[in-house]
N, C-alpha and C. Protein backbone atom coordinates (compact mmCIF):
# COMPACT_ATOMS: atom_id res chain seq x y z
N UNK A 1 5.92 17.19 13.15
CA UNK A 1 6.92 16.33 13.82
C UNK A 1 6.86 14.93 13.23
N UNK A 2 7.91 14.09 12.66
CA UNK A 2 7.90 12.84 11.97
C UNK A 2 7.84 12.38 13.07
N UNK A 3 7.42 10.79 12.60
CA UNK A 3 7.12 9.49 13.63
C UNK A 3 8.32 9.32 14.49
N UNK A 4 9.81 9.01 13.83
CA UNK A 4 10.43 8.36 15.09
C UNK A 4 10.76 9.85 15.75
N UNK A 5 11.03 11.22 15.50
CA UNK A 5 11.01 12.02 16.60
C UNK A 5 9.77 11.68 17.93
N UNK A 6 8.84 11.65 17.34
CA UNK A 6 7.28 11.97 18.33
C UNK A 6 7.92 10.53 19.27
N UNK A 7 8.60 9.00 18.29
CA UNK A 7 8.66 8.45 19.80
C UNK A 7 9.74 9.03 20.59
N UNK A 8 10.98 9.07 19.93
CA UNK A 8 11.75 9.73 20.68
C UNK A 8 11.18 10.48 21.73
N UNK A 9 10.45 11.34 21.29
CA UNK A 9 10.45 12.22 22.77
C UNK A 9 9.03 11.79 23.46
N UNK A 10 8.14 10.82 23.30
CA UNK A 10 7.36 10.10 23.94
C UNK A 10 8.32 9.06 25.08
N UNK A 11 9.02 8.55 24.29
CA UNK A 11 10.52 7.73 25.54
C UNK A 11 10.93 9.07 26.45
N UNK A 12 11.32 9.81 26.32
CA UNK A 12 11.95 11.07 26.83
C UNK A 12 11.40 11.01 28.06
N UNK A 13 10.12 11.05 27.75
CA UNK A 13 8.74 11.53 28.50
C UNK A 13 8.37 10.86 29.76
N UNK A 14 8.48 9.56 29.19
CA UNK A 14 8.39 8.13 30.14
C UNK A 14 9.34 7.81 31.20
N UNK A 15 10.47 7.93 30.41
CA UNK A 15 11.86 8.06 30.87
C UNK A 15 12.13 8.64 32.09
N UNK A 16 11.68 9.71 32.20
CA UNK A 16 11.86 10.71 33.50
C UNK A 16 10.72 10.82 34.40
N UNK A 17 9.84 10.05 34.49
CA UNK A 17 8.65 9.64 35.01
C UNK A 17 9.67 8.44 35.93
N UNK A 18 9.85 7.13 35.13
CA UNK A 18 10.56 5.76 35.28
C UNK A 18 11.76 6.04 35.69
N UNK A 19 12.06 6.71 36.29
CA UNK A 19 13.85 7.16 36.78
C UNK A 19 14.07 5.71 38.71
N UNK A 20 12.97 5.28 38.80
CA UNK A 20 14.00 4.08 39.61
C UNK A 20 12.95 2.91 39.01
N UNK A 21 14.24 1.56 38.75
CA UNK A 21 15.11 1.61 39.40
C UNK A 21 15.95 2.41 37.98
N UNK A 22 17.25 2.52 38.35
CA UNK A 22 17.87 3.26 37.65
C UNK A 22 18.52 2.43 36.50
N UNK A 23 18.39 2.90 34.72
CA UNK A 23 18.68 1.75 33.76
C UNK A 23 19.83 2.25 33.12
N UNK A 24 21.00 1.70 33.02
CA UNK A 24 22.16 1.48 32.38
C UNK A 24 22.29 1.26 31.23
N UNK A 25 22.89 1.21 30.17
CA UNK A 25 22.99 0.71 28.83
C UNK A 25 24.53 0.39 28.94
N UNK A 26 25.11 -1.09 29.31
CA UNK A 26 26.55 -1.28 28.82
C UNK A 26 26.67 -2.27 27.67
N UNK A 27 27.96 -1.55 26.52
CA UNK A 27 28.45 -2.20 25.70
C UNK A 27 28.61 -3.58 25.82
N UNK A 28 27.96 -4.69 24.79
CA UNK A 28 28.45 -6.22 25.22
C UNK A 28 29.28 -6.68 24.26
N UNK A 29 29.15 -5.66 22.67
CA UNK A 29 29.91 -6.36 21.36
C UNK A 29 29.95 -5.12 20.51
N UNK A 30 30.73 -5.36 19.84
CA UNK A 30 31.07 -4.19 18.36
C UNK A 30 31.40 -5.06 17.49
N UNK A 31 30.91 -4.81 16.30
CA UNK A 31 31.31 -4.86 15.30
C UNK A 31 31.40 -4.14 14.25
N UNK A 32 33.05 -3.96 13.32
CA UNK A 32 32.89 -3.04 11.85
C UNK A 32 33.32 -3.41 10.71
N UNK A 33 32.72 -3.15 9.76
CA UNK A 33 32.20 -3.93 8.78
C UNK A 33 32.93 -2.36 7.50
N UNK A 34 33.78 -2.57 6.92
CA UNK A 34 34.02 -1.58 6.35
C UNK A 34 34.48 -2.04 4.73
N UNK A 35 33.89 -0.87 3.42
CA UNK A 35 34.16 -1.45 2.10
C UNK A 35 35.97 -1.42 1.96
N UNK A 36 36.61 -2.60 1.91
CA UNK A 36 38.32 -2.29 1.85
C UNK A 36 38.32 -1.64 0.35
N UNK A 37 37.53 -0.44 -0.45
CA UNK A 37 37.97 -0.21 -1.51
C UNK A 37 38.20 1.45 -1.09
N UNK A 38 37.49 2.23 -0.01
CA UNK A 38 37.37 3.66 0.79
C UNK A 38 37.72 3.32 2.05
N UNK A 39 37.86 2.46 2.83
CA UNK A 39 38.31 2.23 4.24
C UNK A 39 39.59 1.42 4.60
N UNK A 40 40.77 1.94 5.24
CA UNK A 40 41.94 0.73 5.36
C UNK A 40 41.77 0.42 6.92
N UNK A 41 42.97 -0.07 7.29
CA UNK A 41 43.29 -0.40 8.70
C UNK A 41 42.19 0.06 9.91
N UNK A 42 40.91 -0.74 9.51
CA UNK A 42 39.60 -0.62 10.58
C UNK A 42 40.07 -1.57 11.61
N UNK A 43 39.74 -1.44 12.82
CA UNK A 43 39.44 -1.61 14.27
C UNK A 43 38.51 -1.59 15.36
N UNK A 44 37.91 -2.42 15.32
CA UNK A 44 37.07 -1.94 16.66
C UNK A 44 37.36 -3.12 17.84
N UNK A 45 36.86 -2.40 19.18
CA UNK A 45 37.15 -3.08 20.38
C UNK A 45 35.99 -2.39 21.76
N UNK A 46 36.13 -3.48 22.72
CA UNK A 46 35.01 -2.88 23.79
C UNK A 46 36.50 -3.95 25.03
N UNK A 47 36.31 -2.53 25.61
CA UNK A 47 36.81 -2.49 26.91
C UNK A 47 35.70 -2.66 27.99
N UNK A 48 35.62 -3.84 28.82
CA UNK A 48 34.68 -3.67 30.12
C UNK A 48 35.81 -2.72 31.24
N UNK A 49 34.73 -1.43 32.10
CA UNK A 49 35.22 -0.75 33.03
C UNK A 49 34.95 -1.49 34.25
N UNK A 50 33.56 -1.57 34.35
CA UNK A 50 32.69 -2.13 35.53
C UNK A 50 31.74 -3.40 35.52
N UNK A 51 31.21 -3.32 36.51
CA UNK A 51 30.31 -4.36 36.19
C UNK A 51 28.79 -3.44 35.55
N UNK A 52 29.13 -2.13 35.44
CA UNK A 52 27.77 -0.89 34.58
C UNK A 52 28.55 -0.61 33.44
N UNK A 53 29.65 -0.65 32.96
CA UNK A 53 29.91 -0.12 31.87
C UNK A 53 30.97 -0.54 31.04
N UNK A 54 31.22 -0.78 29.96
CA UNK A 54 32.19 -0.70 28.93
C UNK A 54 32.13 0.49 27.98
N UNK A 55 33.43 0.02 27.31
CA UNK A 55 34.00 1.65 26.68
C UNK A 55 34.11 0.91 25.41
N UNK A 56 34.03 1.71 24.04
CA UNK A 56 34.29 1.13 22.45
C UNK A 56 35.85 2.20 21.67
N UNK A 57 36.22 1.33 21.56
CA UNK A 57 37.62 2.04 20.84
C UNK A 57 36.88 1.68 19.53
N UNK A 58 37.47 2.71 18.86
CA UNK A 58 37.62 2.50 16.81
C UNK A 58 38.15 3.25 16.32
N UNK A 59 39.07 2.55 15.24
CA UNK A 59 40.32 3.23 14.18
C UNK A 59 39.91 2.94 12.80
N UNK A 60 40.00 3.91 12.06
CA UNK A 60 39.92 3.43 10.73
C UNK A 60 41.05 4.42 9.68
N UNK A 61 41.00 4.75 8.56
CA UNK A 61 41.83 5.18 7.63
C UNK A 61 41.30 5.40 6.51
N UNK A 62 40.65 6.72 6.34
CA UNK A 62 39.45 7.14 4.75
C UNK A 62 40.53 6.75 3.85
N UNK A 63 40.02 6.07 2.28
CA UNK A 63 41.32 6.13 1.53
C UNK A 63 40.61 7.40 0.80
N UNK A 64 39.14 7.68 0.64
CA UNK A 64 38.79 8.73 -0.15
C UNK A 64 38.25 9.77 1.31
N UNK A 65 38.26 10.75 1.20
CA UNK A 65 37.48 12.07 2.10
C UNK A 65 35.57 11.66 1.98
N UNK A 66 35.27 11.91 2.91
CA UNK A 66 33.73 11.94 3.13
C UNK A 66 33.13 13.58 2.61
N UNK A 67 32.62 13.20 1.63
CA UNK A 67 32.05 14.91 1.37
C UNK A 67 30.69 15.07 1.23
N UNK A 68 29.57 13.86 1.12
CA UNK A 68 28.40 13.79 1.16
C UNK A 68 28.04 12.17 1.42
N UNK A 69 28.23 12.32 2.83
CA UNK A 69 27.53 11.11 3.35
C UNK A 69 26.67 10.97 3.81
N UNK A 70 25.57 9.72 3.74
CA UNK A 70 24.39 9.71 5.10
C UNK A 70 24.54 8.48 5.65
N UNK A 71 24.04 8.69 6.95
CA UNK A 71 23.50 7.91 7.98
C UNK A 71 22.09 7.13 8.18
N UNK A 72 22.51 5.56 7.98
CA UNK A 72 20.96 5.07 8.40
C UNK A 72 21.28 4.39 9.81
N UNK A 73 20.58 4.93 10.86
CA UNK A 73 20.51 4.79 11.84
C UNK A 73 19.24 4.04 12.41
N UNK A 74 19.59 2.54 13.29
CA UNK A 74 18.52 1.90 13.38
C UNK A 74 18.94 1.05 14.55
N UNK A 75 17.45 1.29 15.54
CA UNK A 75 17.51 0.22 16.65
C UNK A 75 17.25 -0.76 16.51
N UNK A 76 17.98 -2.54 17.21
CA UNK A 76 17.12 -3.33 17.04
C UNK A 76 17.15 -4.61 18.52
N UNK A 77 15.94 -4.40 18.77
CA UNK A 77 15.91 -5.37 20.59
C UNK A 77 15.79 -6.72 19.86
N UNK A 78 16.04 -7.69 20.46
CA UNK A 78 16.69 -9.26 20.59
C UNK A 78 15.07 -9.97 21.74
N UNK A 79 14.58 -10.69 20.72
CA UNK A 79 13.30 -11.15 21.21
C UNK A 79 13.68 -12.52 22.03
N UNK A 80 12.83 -13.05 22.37
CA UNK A 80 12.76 -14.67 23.01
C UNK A 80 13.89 -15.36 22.12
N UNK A 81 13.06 -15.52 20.87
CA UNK A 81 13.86 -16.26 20.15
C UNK A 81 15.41 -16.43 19.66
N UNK A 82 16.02 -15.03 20.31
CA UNK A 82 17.42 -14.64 20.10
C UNK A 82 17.53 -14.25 18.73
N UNK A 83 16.85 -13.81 18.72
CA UNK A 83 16.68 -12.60 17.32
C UNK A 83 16.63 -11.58 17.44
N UNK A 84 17.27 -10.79 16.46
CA UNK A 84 17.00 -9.22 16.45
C UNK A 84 15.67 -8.89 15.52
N UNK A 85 15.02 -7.57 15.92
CA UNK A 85 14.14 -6.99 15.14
C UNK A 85 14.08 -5.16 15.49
N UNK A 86 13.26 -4.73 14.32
CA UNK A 86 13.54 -3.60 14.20
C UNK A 86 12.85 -2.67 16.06
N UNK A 87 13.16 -1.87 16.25
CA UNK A 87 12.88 -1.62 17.18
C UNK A 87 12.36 0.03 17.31
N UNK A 88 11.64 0.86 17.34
CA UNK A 88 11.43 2.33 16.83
C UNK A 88 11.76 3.35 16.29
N UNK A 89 12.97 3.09 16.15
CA UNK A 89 13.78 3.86 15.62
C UNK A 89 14.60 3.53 14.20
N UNK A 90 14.53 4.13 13.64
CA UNK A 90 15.00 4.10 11.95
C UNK A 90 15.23 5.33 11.02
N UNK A 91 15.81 5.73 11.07
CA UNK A 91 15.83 7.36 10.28
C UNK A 91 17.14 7.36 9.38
N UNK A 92 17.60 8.01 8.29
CA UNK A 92 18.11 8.33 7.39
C UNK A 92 18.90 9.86 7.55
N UNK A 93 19.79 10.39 7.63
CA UNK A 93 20.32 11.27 7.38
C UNK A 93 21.49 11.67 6.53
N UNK A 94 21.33 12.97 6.24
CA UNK A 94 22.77 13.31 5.57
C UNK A 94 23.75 14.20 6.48
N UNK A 95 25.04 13.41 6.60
CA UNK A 95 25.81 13.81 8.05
C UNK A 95 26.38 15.15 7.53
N UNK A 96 26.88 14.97 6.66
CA UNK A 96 27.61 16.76 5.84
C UNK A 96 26.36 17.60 6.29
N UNK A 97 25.30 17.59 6.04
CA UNK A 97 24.19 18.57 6.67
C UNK A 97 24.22 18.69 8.11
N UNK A 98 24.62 17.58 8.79
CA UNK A 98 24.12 17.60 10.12
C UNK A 98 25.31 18.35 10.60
N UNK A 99 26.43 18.27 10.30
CA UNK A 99 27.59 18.95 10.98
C UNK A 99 27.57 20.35 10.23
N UNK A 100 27.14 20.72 8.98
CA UNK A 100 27.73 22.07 8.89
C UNK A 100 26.07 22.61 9.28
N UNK A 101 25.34 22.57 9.65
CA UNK A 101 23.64 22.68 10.20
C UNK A 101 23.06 23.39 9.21
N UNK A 102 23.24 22.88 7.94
CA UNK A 102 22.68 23.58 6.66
C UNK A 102 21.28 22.86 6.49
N UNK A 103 20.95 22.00 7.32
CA UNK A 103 19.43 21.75 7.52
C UNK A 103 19.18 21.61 8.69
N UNK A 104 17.80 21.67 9.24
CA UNK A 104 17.41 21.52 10.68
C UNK A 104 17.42 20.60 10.93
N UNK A 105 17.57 19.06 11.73
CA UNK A 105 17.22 18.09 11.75
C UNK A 105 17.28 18.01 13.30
N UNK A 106 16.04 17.64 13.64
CA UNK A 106 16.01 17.42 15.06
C UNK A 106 16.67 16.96 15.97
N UNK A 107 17.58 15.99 15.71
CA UNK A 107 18.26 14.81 16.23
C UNK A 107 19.67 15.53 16.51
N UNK A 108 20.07 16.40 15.71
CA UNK A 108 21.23 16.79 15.17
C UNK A 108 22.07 17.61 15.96
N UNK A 109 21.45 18.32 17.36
CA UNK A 109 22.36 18.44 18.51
C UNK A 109 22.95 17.27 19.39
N UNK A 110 22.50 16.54 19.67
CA UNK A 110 22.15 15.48 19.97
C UNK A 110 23.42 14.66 19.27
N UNK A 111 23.63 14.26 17.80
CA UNK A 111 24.26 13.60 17.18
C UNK A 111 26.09 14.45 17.76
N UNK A 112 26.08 15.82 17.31
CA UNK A 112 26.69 16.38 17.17
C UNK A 112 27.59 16.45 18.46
N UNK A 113 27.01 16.28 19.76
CA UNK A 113 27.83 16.47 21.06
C UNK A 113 28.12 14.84 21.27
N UNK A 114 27.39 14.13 20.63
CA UNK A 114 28.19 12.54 20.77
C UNK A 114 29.62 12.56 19.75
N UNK A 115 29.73 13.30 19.04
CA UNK A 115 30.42 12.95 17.68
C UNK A 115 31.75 13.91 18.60
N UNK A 116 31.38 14.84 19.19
CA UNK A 116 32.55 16.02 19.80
C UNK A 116 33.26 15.62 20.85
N UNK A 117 32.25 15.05 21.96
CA UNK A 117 33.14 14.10 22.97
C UNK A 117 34.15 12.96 22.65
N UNK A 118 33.19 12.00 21.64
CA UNK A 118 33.90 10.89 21.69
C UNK A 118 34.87 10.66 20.50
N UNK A 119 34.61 11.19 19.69
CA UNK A 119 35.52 11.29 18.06
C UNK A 119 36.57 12.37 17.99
N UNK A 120 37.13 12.44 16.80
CA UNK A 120 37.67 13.77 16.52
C UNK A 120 37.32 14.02 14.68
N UNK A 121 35.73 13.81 15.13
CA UNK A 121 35.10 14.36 13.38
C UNK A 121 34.58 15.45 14.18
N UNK A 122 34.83 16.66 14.17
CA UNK A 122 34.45 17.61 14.97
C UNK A 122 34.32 19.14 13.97
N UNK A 123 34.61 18.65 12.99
CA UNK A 123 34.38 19.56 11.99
C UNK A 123 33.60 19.46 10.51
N UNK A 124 33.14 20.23 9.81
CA UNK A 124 32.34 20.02 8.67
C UNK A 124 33.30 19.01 7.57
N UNK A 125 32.52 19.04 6.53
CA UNK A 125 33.09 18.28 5.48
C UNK A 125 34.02 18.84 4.36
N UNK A 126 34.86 18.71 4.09
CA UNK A 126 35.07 16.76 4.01
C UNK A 126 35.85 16.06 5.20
N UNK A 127 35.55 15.35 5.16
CA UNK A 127 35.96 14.79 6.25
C UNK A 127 37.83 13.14 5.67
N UNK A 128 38.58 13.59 6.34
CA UNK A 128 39.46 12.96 5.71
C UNK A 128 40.74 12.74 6.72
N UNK A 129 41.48 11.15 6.26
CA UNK A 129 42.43 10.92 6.72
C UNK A 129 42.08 9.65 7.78
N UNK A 130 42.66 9.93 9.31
CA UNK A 130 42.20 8.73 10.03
C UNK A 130 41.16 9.67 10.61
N UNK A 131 40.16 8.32 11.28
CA UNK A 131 38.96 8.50 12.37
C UNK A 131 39.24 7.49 13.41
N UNK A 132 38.98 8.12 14.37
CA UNK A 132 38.50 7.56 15.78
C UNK A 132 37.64 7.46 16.88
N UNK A 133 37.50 6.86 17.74
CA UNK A 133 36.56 7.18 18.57
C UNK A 133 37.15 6.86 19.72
N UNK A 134 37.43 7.46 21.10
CA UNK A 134 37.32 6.94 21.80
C UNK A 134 37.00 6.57 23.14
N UNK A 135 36.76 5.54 24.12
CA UNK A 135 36.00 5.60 25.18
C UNK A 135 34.42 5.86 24.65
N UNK A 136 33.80 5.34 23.67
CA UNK A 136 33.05 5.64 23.52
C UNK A 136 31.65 4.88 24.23
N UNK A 137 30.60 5.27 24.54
CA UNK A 137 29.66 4.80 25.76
C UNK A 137 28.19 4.70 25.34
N UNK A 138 27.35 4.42 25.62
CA UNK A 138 25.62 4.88 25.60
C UNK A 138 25.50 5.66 26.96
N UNK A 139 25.10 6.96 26.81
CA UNK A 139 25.24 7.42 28.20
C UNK A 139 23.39 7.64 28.31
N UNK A 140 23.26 7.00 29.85
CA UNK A 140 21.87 6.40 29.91
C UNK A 140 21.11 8.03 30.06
N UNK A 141 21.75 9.39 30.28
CA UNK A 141 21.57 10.71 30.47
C UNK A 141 20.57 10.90 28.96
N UNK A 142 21.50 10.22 27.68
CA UNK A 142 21.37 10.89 26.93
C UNK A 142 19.92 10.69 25.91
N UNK A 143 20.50 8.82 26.37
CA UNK A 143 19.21 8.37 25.62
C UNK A 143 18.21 7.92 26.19
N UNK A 144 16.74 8.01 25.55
CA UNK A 144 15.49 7.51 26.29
C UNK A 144 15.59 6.54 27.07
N UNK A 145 14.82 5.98 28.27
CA UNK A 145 14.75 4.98 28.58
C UNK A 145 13.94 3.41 27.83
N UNK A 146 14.73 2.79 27.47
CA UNK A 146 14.64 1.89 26.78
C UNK A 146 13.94 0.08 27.69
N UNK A 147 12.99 -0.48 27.48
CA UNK A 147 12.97 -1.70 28.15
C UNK A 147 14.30 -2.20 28.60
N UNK A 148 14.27 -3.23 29.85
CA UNK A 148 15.54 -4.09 29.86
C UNK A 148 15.79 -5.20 28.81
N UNK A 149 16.50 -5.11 28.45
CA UNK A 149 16.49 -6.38 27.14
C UNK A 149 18.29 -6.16 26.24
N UNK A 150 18.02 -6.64 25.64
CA UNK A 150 19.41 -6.46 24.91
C UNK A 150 19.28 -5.99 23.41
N UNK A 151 19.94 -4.75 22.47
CA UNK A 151 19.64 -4.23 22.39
C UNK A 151 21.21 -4.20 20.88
N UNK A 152 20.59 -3.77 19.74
CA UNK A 152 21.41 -3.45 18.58
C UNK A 152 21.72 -2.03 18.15
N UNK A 153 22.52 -1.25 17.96
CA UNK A 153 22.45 -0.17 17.19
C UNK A 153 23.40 -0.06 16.08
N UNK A 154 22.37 -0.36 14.85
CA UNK A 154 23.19 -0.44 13.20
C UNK A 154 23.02 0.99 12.99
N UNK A 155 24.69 1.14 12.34
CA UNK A 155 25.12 2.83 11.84
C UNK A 155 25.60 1.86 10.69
N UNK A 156 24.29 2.47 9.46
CA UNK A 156 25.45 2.16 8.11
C UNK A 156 25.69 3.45 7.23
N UNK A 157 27.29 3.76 6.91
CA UNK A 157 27.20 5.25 6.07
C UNK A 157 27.34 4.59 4.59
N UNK A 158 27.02 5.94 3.56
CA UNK A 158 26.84 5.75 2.48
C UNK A 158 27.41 6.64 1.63
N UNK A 159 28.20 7.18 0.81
CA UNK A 159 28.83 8.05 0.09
C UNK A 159 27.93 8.56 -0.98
N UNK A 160 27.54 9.85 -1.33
CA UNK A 160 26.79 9.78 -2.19
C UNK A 160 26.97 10.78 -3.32
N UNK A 161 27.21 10.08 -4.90
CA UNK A 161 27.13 11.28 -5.48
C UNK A 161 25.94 11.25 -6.64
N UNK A 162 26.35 12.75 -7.27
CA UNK A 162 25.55 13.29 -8.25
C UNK A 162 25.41 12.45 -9.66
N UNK A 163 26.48 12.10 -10.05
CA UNK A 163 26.45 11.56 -10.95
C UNK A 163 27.12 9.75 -11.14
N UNK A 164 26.90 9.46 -10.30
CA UNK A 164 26.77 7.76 -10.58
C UNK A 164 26.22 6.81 -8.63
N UNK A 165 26.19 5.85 -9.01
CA UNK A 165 25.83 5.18 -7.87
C UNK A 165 26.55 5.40 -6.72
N UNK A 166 25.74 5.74 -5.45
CA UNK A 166 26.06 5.79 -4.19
C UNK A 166 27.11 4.65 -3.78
N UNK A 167 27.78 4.90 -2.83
CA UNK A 167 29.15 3.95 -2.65
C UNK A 167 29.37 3.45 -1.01
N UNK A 168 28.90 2.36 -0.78
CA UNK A 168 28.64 1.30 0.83
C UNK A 168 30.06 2.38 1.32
N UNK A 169 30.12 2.74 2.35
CA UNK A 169 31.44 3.00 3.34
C UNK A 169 31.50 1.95 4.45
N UNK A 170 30.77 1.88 5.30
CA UNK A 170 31.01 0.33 6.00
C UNK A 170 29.61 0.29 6.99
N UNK A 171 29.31 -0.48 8.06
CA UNK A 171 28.75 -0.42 8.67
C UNK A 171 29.01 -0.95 9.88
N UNK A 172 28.62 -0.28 10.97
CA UNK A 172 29.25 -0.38 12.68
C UNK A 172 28.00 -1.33 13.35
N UNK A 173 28.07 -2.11 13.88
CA UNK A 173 26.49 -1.99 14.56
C UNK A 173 27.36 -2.78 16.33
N UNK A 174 26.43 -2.16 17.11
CA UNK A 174 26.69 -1.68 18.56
C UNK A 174 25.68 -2.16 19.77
N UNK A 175 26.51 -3.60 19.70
CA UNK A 175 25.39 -4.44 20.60
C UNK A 175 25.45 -3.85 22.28
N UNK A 176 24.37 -3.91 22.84
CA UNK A 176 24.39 -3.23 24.49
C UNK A 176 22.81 -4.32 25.32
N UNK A 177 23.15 -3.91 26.60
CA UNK A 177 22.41 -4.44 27.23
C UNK A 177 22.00 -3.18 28.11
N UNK A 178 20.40 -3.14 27.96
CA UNK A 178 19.45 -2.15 28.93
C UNK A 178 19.30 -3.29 30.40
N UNK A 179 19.65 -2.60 31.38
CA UNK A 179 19.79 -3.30 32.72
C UNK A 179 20.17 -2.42 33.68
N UNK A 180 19.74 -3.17 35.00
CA UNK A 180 19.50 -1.94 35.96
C UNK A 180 20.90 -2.06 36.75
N UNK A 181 20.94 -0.87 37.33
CA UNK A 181 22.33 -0.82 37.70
C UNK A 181 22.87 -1.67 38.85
N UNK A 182 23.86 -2.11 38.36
CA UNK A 182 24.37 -3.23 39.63
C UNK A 182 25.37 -2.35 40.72
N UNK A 183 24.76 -2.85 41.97
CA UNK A 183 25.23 -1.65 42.83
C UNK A 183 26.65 -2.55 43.35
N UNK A 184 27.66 -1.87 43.02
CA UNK A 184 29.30 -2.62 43.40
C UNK A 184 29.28 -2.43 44.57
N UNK A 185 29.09 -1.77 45.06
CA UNK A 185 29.99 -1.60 46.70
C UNK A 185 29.23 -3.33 47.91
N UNK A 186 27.66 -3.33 47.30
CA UNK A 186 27.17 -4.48 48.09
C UNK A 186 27.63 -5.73 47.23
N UNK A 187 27.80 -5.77 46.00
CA UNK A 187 28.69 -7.07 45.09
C UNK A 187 29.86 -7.30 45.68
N UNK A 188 30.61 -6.32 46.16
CA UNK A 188 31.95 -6.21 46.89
C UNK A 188 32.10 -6.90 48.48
N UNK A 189 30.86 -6.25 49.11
CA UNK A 189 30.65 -6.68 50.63
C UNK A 189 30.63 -8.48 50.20
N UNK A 190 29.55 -8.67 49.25
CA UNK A 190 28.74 -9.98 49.29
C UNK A 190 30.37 -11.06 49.07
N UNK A 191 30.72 -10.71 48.20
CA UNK A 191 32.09 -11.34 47.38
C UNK A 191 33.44 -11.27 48.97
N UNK A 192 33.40 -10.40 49.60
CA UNK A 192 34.43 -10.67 50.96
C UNK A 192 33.96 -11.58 52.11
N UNK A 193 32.27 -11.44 51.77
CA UNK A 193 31.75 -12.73 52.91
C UNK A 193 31.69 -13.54 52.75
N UNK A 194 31.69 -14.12 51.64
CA UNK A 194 31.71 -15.32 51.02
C UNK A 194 33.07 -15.87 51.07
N UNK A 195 33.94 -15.45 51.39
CA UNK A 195 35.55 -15.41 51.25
C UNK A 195 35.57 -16.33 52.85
N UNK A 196 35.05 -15.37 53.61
CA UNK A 196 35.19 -15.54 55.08
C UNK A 196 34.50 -16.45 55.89
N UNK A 197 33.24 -17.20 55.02
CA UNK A 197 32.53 -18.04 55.78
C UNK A 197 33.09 -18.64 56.08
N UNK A 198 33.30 -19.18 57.43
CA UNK A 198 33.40 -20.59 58.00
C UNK A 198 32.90 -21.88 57.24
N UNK A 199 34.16 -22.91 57.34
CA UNK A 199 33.39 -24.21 57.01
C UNK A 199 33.46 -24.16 55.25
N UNK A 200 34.02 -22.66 54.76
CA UNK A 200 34.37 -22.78 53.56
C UNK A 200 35.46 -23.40 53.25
């Protein structure tokens, strides 16, 4: 078992031990970062739902098909200093493998039912034309429990071929905040009494 699996499922572990109080992960920022020489008309956006959650829209437009890409996938928590740093997680993949499951990769159910709900890359490679995502979430079900803190997730893909240099496709990275759930219905009570005090 490689290192960031063993933490992965060491968080897993913890995670369901630590189930109150109960921890949220909502969207605070997106950003996408795409090469304009393989990517046109990119988009991204974060919709707030609640005061627990926002949603991420994204549009883009392959100008070439994806036929051997990978994924570097990497966490990164936001210290005192308002900095980011790397955070346990860091792994490398090749996504054409992960969708047609021509290798095992641990992660890769996992990847695969995020990619089916929220996208419509739902099939092997090549992959071509427009992409989207949408309503897309951190669903706190899915992933470990993480400290409260605020929190990065860089997706950079990479095109890769046989015979000359690998080719940047863009990179997403997916700012969120780990925080415990804010219970609306007493935010709601608190917010109508405050309305009603006397002497207000």
């Amino acid at each position: 078992m490689n290192l960031p699996l063993t933490v992965i499922v060491c968080l897993v572990l913890v995670g369901s031990v630590c189930t109150d109080p109960k921890i949220v992960y909502k969207l605070k920022n997106i950003e996408c970062v795409a090469n304009p020489k393989r990517v046109e008309n990119i988009s991204c956006s974060i919709k707030a739902i609640n005061w627990n959650k926002a949603v991420a829209q994204m549009d883009c437009d392959l100008i070439f098909p994806l036929r051997n890409t990978s994924i570097e996938f990497a966490v990164l928590k936001k210290n005192n200093n308002n900095q980011y740093h790397p955070f346990l997680i860091n792994v490398t993949f090749n996504a054409c493998d992960m969708l047609s499951s021509r290798k095992y990769l641990p992660y890769a159910p996992l990847v695969r039912k995020v990619m089916k709900i929220y996208t419509n890359v739902n099939h092997t490679c090549p992959v071509t034309n427009h992409l989207y995502a949408r309503n897309l979430n951190i669903d706190e079900n899915i992933l470990p429990t993480f400290p409260l803190g605020f929190y990065a997730f860089s997706i950079k893909l990479t095109e890769n071929f046989a015979d000359r240099t690998s080719d940047s496709i863009g990179l997403i990275k997916i700012y969120c905040q780990a925080m415990e759930v804010v219970n609306i219905r007493q935010r709601k009570k608190f917010n109508n009494s405050a309305i009603i005090m006397p002497g207000i």
